[in-house]
C-alpha atoms as a PDB file:
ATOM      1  CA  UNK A   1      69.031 170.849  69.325  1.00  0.00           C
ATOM      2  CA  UNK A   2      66.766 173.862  69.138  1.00  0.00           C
ATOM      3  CA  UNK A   3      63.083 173.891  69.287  1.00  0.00           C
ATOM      4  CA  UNK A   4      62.299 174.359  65.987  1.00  0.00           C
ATOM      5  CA  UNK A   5      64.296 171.508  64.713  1.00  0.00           C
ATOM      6  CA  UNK A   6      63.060 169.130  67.431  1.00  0.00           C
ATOM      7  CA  UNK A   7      59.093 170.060  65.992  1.00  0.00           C
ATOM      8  CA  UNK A   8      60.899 169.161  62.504  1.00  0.00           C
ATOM      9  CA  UNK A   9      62.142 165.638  63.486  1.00  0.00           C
ATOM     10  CA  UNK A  10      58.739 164.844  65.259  1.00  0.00           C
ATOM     11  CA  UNK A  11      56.694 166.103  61.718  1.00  0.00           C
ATOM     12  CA  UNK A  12      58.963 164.006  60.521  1.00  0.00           C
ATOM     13  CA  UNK A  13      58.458 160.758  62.090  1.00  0.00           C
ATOM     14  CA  UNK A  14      55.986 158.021  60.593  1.00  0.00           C
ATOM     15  CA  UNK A  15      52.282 158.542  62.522  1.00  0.00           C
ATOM     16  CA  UNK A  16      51.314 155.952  64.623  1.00  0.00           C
ATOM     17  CA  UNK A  17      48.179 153.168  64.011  1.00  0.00           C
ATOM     18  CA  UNK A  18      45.083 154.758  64.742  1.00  0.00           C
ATOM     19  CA  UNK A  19      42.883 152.072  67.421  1.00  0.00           C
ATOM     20  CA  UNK A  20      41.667 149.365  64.998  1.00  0.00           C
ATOM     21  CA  UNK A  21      44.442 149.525  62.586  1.00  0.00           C
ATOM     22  CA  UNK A  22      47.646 147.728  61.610  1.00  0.00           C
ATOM     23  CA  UNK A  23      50.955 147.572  60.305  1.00  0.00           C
ATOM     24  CA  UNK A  24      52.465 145.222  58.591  1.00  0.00           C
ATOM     25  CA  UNK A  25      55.395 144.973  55.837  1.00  0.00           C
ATOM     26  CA  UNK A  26      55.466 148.929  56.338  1.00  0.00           C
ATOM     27  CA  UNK A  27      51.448 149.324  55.079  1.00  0.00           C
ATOM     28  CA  UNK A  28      48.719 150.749  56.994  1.00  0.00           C
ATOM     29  CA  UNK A  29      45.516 148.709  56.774  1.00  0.00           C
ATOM     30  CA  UNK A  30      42.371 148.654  58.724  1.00  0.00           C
ATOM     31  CA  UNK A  31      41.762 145.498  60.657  1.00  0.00           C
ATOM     32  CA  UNK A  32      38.661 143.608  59.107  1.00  0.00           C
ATOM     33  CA  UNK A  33      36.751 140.579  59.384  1.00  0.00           C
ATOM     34  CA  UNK A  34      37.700 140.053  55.659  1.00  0.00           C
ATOM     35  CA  UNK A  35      41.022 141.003  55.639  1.00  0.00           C
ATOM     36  CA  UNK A  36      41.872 138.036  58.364  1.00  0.00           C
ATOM     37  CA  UNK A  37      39.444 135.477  56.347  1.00  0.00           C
ATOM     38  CA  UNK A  38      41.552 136.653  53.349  1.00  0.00           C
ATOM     39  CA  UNK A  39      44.759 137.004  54.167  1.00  0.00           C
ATOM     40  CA  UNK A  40      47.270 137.436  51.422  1.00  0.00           C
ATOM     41  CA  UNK A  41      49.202 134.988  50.006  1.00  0.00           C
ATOM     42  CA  UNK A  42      52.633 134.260  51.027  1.00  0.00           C
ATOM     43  CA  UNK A  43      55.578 134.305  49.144  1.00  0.00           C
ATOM     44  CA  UNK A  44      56.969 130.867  47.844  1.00  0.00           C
ATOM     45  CA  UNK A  45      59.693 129.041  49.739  1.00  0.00           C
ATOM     46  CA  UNK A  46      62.524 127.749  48.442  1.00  0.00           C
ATOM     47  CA  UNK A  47      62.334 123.812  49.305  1.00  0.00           C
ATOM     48  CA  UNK A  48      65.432 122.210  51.211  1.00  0.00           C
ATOM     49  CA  UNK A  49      66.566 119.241  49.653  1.00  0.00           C
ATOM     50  CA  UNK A  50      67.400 116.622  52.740  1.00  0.00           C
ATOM     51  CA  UNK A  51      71.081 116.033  53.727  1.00  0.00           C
ATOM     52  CA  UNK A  52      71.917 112.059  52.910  1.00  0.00           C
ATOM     53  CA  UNK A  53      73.342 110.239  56.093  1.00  0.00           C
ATOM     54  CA  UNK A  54      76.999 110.120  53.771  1.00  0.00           C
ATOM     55  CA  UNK A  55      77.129 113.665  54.050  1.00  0.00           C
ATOM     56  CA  UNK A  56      77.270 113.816  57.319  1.00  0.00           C
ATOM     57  CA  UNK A  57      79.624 110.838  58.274  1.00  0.00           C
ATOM     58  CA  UNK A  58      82.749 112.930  58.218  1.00  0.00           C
ATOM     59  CA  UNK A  59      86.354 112.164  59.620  1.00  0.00           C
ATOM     60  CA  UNK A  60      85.548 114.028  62.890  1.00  0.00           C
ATOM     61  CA  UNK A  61      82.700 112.533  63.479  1.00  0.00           C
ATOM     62  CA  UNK A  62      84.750 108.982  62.755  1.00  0.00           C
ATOM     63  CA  UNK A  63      86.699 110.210  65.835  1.00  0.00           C
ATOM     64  CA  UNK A  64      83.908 110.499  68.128  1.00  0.00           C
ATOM     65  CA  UNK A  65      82.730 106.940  67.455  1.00  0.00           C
ATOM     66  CA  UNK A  66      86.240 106.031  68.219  1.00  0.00           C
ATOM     67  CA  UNK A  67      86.241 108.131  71.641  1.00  0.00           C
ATOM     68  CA  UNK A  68      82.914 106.427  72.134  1.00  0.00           C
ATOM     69  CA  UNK A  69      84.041 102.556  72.033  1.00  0.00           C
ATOM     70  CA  UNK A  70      86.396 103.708  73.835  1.00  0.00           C
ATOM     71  CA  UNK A  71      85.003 105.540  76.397  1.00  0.00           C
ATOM     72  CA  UNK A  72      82.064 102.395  76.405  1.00  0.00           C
ATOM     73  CA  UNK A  73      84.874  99.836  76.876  1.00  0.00           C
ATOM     74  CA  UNK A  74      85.187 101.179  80.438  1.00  0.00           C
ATOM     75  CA  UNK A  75      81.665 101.212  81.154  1.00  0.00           C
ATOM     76  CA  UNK A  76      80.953  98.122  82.099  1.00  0.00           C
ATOM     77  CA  UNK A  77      76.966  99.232  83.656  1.00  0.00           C
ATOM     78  CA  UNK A  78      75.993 100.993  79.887  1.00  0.00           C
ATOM     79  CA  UNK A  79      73.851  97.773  79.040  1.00  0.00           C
ATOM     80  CA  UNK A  80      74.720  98.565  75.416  1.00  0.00           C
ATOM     81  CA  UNK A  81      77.388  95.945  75.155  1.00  0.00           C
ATOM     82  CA  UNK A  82      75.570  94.637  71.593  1.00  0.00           C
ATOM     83  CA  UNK A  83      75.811  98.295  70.299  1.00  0.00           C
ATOM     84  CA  UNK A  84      79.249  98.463  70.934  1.00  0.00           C
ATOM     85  CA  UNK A  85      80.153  94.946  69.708  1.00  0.00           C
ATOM     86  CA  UNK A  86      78.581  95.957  66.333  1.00  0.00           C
ATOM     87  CA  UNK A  87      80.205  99.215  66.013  1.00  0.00           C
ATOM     88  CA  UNK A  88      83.734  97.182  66.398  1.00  0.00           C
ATOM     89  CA  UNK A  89      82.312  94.450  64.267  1.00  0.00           C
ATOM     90  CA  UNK A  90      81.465  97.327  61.249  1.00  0.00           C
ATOM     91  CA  UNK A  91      84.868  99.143  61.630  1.00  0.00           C
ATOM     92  CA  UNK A  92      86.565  95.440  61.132  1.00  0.00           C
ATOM     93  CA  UNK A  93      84.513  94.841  58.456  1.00  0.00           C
ATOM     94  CA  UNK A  94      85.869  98.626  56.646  1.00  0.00           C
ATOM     95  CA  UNK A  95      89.531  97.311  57.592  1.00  0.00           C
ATOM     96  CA  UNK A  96      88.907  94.117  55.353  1.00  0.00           C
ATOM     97  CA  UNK A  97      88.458  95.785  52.426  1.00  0.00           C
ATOM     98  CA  UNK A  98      91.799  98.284  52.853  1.00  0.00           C
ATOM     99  CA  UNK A  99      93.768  95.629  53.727  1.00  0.00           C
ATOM    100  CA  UNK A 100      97.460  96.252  52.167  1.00  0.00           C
ATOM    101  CA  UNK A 101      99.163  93.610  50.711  1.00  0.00           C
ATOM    102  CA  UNK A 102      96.103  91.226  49.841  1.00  0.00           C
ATOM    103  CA  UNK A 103      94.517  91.385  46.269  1.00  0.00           C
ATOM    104  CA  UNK A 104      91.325  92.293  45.425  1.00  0.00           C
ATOM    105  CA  UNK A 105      89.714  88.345  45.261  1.00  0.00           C
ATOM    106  CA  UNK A 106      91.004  88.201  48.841  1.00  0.00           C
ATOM    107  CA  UNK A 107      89.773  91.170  50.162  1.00  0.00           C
ATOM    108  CA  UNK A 108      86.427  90.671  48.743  1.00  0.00           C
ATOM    109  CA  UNK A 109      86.239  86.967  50.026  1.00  0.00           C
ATOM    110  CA  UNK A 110      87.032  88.024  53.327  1.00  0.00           C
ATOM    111  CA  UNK A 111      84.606  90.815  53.385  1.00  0.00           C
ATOM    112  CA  UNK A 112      81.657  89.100  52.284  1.00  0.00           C
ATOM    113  CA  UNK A 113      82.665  86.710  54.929  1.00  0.00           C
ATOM    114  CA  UNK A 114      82.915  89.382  57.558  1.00  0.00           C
ATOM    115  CA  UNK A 115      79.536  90.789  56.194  1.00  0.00           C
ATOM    116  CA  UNK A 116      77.808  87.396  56.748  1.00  0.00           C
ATOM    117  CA  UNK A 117      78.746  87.038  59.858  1.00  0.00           C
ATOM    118  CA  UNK A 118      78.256  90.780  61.039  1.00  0.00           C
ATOM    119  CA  UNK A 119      74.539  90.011  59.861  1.00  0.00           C
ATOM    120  CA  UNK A 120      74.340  86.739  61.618  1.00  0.00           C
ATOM    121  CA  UNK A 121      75.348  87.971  65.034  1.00  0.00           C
ATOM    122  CA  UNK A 122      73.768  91.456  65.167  1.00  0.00           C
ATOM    123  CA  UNK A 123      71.175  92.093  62.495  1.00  0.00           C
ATOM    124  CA  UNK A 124      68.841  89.151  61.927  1.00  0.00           C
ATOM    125  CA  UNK A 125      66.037  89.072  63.992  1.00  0.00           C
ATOM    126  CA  UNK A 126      66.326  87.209  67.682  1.00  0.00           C
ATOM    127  CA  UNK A 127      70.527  86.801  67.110  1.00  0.00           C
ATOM    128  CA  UNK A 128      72.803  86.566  69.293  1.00  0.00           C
ATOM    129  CA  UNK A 129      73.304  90.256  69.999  1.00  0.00           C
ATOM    130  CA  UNK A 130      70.533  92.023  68.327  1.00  0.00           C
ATOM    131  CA  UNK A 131      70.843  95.320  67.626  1.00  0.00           C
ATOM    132  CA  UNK A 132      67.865  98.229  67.824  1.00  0.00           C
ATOM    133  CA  UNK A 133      67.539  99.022  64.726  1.00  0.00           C
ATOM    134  CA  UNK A 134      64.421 100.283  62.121  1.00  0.00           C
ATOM    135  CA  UNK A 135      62.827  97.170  60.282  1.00  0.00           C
ATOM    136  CA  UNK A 136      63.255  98.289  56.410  1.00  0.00           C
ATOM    137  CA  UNK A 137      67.154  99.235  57.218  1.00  0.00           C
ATOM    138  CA  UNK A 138      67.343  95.595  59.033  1.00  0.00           C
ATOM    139  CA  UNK A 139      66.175  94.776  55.856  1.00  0.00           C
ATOM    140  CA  UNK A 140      68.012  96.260  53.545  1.00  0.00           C
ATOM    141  CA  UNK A 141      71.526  94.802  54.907  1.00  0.00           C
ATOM    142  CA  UNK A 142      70.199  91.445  55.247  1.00  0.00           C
ATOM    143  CA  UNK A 143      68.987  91.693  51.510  1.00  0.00           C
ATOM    144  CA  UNK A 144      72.177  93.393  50.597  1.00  0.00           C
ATOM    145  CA  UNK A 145      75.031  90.796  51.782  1.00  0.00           C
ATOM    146  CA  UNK A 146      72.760  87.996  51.091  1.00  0.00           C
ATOM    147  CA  UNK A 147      73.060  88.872  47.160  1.00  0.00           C
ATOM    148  CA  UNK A 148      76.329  89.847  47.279  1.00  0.00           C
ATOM    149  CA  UNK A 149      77.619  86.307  48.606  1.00  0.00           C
ATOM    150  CA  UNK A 150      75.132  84.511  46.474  1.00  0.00           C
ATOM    151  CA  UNK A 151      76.481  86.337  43.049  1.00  0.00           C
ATOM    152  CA  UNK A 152      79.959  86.617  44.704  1.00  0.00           C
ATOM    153  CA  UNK A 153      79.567  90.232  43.445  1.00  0.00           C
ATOM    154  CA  UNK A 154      82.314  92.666  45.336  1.00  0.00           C
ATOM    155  CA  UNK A 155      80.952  94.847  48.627  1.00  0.00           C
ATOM    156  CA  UNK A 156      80.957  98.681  48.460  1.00  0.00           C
ATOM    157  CA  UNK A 157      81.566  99.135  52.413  1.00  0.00           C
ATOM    158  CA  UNK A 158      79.194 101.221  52.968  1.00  0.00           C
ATOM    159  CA  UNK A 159      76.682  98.497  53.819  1.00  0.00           C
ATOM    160  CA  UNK A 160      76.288  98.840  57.372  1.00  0.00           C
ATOM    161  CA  UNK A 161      76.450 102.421  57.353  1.00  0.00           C
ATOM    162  CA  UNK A 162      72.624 103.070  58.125  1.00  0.00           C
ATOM    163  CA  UNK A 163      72.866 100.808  61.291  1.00  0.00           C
ATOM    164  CA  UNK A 164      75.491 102.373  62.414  1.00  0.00           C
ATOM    165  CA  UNK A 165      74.230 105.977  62.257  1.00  0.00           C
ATOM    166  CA  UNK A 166      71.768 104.703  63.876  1.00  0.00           C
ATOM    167  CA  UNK A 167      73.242 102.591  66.602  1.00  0.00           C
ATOM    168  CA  UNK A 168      76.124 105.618  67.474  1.00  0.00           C
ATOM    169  CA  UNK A 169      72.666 108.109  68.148  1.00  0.00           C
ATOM    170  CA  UNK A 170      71.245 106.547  70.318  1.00  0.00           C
ATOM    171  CA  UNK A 171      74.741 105.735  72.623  1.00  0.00           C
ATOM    172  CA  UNK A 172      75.589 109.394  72.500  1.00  0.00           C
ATOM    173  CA  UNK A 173      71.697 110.147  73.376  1.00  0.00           C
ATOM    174  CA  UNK A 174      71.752 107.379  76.034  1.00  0.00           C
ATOM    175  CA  UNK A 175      75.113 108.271  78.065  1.00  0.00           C
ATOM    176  CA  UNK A 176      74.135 111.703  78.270  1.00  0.00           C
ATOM    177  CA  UNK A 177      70.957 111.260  79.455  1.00  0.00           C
ATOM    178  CA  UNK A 178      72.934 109.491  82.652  1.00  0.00           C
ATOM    179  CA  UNK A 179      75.359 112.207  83.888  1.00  0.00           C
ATOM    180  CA  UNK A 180      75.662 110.338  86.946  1.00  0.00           C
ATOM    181  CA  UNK A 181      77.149 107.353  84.895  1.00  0.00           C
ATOM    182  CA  UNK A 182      79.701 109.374  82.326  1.00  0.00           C
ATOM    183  CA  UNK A 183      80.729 111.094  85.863  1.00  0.00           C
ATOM    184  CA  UNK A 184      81.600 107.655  87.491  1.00  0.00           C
ATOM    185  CA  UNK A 185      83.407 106.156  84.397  1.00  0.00           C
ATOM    186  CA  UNK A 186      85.321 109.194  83.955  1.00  0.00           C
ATOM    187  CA  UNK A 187      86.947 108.769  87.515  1.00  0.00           C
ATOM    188  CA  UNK A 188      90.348 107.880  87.941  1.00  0.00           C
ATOM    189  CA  UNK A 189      90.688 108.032  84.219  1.00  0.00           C
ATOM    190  CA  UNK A 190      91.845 110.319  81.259  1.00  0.00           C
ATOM    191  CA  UNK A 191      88.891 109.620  78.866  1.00  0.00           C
ATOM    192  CA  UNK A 192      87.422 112.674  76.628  1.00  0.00           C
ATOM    193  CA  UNK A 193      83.490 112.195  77.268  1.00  0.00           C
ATOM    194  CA  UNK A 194      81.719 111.769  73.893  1.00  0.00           C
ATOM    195  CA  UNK A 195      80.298 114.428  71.875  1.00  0.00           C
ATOM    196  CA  UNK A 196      76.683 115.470  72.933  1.00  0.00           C
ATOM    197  CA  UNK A 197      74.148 114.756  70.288  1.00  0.00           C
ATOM    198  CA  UNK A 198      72.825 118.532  70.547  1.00  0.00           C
ATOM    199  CA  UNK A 199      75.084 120.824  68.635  1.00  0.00           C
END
C-alpha cells in the first residue's frame, strides 16, 4: 500500500468523539444534563408469553424421572424417601388409566381410587408422608379428586402433574447440591446420575 492511498483510507475513516461527546446507535451527540434526564424512548418489546408446565414434560424428561427413582432407590441417606414414594405413587396412578384389557368404568373406578388415596398419603396436610409442596397447588389436587369421586366424573391424569414438577426439581436440585453423596451411591454400581437442573 502506497502512501497516498494509506492518507485515503485514514480520510476515510469515521472521526472520533471529541472530549464530552458520544456515540450511540451510530449518532454523534453532545453529552448534556438534559439529554440524560431525557433520554429517548425505547423501542417496544415484544412480550413472551410463559411456557405451561405441559410443555415442558416431554418423553425425555419422563426418562430422567425414571433414572431418578431409580438412582434414589439406592440411596438410602437422600432423606427424600416421601418424594420418591409419591413420584411412584403418580406414575401408578398414569398406569391405571392405560390399563389394557379393562373398560373404561373400571379404569376410572380404579383411578379415582388410586387418586384418593395418592391424596390421603402424600398431599393433605400432616399425612403420612407429606410432600413439600406450594399451598394453592396442594389445593388444587385435593379440590380436584375430591369432586371427581363425589360426581363419579372420569379423571384426566394429569392431576398430579403440578406436584410432581415440583417434587422432581427439587430432587435433581437436592442430589446435586451433595456431590459427595451421588459419588458414594454411584460406587460399585452402573447407575446414570440424574440430569442436572442447569441446562
Amino acid at each position: 500500500m502506497t502512501f497516498k492511498s494509506r492518507c485515503k483510507a485514514l480520510l476515510k475513516r469515521p472521526a472520533m468523539p471529541a472530549p464530552g461527546e458520544r456515540v450511540d446507535a451510530g449518532s454523534r451527540e453532545p453529552f448534556s444534563r438534559s439529554a440524560a434526564s431525557h433520554p429517548s424512548p425505547l423501542s417496544p418489546v415484544t412480550p413472551i408469553s410463559p411456557i405451561s408446565p405441559r410443555e415442558l414434560f416431554t418423553p425425555s424428561s419422563r426418562e430422567e424421572s425414571r433414572q431418578l427413582l431409580k438412582f434414589l432407590s439406592k440411596d438410602s441417606e437422600s432423606g427424600m424417601h416421601e418424594s420418591a414414594r409419591f413420584l411412584r405413587a403418580a406414575y401408578k396412578y398414569e398406569k391405571t388409566l392405560t390399563t389394557n384389557g379393562a373398560s373404561g368404568v373400571l379404569r376410572s373406578w380404579a383411578a379415582r381410587k388410586e387418586a384418593k388415596r395418592i391424596v390421603k398419603e402424600f398431599i393433605e396436610p400432616r399425612s403420612p408422608h407429606e410432600i413439600n409442596i406450594d399451598g394453592p397447588t396442594r389445593q388444587a389436587i385435593m379440590d380436584r379428586v375430591a369432586s371427581a369421586s363425589e360426581s363419579g366424573a372420569a379423571l384426566s391424569g394429569d392431576e398430579f402433574d403440578g406436584a410432581r414438577d415440583t417434587v422432581e426439581r427439587m430432587l435433581r436440585q437436592n442430589l446435586h447440591q451433595s456431590p459427595e453423596r451421588v459419588a458414594r451411591v454411584l460406587q460399585g454400581r452402573q447407575l446414570q446420575v440424574p440430569a442436572s437442573p442447569v441446562r
